[in-house]
N, C-alpha and C. Protein backbone atom coordinates (compact mmCIF):
# COMPACT_ATOMS: atom_id res chain seq x y z
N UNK A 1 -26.63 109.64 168.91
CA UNK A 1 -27.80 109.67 169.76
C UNK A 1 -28.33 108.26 170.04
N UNK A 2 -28.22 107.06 169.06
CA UNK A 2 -28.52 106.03 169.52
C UNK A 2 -27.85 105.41 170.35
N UNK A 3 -26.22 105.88 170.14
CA UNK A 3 -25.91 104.85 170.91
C UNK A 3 -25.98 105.36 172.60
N UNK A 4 -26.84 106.67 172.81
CA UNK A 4 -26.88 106.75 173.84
C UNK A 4 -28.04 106.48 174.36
N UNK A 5 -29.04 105.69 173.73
CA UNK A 5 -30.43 105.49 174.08
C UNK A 5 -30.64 104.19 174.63
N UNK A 6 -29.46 103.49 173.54
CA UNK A 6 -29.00 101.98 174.06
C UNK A 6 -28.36 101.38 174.81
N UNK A 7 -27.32 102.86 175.06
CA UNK A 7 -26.64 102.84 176.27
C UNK A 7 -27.32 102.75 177.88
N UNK A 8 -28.36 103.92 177.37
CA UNK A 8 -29.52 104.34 178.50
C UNK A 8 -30.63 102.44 179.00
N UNK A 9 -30.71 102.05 177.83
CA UNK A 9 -31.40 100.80 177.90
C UNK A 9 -30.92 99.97 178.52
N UNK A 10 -29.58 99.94 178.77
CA UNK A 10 -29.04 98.63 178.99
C UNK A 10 -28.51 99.19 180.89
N UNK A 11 -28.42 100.26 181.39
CA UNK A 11 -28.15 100.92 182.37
C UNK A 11 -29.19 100.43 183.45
N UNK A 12 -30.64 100.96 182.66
CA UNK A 12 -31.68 100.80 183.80
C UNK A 12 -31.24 99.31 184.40
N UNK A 13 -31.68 98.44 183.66
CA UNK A 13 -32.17 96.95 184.11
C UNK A 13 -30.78 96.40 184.82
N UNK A 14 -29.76 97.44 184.24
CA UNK A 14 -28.45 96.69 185.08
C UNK A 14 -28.10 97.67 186.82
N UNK A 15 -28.96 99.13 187.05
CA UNK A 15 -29.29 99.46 188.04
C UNK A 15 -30.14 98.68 189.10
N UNK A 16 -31.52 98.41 188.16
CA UNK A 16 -32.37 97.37 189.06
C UNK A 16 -31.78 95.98 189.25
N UNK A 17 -30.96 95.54 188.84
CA UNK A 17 -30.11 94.17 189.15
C UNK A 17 -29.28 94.47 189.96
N UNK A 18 -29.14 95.63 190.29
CA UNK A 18 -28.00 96.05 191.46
C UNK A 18 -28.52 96.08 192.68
N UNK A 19 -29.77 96.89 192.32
CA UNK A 19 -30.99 97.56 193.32
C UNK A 19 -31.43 95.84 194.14
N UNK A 20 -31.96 95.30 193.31
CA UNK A 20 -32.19 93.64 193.76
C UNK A 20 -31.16 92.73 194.40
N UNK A 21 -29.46 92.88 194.52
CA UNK A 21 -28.76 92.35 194.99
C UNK A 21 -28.88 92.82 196.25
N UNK A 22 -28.50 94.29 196.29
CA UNK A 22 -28.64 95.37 197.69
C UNK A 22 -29.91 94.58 198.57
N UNK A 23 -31.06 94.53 197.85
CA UNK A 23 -32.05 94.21 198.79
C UNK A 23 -32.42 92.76 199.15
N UNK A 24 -31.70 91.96 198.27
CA UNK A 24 -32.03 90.60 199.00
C UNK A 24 -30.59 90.45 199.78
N UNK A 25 -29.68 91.22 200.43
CA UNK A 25 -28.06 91.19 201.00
C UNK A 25 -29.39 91.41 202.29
N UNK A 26 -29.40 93.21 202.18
CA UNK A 26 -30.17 93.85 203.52
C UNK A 26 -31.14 92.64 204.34
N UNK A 27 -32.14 91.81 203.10
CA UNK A 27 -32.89 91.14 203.84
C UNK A 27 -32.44 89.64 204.59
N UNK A 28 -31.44 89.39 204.15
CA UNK A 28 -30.83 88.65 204.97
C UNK A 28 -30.09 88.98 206.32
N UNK A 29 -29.68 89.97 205.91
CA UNK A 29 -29.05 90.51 207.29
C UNK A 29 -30.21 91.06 208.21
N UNK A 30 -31.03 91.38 207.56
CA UNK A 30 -32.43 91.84 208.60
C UNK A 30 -32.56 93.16 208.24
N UNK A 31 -31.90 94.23 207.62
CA UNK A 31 -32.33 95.62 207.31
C UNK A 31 -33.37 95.75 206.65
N UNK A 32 -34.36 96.65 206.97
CA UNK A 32 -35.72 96.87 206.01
C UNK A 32 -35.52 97.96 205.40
N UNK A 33 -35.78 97.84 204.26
CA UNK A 33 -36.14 99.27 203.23
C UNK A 33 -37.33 100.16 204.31
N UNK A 34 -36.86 101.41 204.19
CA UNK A 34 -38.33 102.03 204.89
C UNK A 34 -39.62 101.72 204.02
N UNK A 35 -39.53 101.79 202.45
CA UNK A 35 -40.67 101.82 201.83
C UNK A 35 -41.45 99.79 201.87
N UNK A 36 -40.50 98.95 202.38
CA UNK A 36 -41.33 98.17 202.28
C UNK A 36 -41.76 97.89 203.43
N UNK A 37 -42.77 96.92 203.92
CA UNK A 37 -43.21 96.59 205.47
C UNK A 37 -42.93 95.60 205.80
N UNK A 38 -42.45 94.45 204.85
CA UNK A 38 -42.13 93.05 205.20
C UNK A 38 -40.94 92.69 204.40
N UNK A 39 -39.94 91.63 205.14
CA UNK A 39 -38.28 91.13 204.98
C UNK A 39 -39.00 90.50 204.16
N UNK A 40 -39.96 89.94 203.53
CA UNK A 40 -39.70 88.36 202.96
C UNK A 40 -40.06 89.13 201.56
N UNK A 41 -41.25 90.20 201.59
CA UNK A 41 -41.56 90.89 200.67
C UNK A 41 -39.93 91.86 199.69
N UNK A 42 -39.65 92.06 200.79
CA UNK A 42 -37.83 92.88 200.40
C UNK A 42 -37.21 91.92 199.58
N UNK A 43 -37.03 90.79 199.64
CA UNK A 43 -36.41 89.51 199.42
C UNK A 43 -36.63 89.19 197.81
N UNK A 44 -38.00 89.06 197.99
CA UNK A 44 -39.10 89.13 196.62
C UNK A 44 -38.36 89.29 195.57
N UNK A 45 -38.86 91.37 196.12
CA UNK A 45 -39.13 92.25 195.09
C UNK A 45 -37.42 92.31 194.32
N UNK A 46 -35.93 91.98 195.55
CA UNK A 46 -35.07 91.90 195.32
C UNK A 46 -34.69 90.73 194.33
N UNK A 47 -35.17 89.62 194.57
CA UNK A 47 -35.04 88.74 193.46
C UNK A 47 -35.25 88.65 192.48
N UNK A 48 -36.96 89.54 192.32
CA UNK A 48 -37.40 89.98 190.93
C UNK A 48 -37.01 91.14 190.10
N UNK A 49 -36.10 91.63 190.67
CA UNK A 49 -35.28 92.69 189.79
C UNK A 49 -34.10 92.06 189.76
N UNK A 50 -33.61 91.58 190.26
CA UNK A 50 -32.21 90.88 189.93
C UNK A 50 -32.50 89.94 188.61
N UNK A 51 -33.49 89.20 188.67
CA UNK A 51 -33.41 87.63 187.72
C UNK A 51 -33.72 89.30 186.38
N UNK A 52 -34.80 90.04 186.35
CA UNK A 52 -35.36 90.64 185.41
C UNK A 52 -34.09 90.86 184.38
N UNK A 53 -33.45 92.16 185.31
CA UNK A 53 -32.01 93.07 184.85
C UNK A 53 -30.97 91.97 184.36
N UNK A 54 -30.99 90.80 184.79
CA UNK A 54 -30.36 89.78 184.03
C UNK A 54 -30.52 89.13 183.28
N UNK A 55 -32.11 88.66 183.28
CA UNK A 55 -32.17 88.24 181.24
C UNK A 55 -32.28 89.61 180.81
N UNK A 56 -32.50 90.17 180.73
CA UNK A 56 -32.76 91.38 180.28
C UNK A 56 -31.23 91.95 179.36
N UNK A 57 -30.48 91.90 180.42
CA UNK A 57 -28.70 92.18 179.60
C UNK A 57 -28.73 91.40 178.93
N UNK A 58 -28.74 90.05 179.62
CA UNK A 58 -28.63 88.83 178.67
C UNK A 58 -29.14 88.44 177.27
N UNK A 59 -30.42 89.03 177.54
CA UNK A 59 -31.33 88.52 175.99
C UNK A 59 -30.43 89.56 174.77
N UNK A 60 -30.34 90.81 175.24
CA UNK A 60 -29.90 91.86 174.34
C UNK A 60 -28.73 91.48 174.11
N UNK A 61 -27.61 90.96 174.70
CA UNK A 61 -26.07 90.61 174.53
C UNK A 61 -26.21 89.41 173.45
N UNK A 62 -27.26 88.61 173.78
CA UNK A 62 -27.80 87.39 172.66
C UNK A 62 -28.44 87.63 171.39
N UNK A 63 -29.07 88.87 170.98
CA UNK A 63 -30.10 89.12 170.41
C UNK A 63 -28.71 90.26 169.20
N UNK A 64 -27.68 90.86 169.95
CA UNK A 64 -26.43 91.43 169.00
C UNK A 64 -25.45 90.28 168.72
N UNK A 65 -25.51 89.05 169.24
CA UNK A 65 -24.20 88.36 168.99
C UNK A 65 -25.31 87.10 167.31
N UNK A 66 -26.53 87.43 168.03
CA UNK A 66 -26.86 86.48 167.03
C UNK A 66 -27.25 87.56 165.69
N UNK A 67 -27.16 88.97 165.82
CA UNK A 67 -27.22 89.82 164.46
C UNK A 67 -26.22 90.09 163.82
N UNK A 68 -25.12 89.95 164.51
CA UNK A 68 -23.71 90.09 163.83
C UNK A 68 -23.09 88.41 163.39
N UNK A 69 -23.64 87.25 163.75
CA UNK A 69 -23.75 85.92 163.46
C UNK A 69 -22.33 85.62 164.21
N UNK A 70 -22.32 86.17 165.60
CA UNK A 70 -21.06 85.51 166.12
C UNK A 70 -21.55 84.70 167.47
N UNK A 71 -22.69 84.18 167.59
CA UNK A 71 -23.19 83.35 168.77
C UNK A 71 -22.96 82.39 168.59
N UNK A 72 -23.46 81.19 169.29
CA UNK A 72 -22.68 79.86 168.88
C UNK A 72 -23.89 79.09 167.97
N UNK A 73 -22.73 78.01 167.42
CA UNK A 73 -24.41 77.53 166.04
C UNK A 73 -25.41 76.91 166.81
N UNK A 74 -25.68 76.49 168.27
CA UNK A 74 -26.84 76.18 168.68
C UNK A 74 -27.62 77.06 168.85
N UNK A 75 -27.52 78.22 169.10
CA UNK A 75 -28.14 79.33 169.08
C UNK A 75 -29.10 79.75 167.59
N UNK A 76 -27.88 79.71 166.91
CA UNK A 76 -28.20 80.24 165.21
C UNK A 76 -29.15 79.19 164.85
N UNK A 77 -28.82 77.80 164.77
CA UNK A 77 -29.61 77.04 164.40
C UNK A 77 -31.16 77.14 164.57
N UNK A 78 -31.48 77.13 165.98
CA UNK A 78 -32.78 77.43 166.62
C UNK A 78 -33.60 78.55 165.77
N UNK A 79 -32.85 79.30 165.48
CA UNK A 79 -33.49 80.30 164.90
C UNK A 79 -33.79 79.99 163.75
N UNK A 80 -33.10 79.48 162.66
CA UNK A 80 -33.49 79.31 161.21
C UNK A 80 -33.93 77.75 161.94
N UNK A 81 -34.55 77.09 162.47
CA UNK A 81 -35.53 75.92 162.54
C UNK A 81 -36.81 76.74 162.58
N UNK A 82 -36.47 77.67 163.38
CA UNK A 82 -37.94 78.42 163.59
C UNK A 82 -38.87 79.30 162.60
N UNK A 83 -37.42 79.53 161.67
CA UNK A 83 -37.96 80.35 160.54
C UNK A 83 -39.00 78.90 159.57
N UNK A 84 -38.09 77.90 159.80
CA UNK A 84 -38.61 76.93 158.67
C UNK A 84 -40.26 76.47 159.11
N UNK A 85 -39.99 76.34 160.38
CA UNK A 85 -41.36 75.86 160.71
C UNK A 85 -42.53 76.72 160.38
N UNK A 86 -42.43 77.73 160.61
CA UNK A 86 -43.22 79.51 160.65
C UNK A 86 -43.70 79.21 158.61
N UNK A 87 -43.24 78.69 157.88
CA UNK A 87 -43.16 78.83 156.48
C UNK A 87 -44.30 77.64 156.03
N UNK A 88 -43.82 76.40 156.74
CA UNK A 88 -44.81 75.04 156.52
C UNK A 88 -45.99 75.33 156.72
């Protein structure tokens, strides 16, 4: 069951990163969504689901590589600096 919740988690934000490519393509070419009223607004809202759905995979793909300790040591490092500082 989890791994279908996580599965489910990682789906949305990579739908709306899809959803956001589709609509900043359309707004270049000039197609309007019916639901929005303005290209530049289409453009936007398309960019802001694209960048989202992509840290979004991203942070989580970062957030398992650095729990299983297979990210790279600049990564790892950052983290135990942060632990040290958090302690002082």
């Amino acid at each position: 069951m989890q791994k279908y919740v996580a599965l489910l988690i990682l789906v949305i934000p990579g739908i709306l990163a899809g959803l956001g490519i589709k609509w900043m393509r359309d707004a270049v070419f000039g197609e309007l969504v019916p639901q929005l009223q303005f290209i530049w607004l289409q453009f936007l809202l398309g960019l802001i689901f694209f960048v989202f759905g992509i840290i979004f995979i991203g942070g989580y793909i970062l957030h398992r590589e650095k729990k299983n300790k297979r990210a790279q040591e600049y990564f790892l490092k950052n983290e135990n600096d942060d632990k040290d500082h958090k302690k002082s």
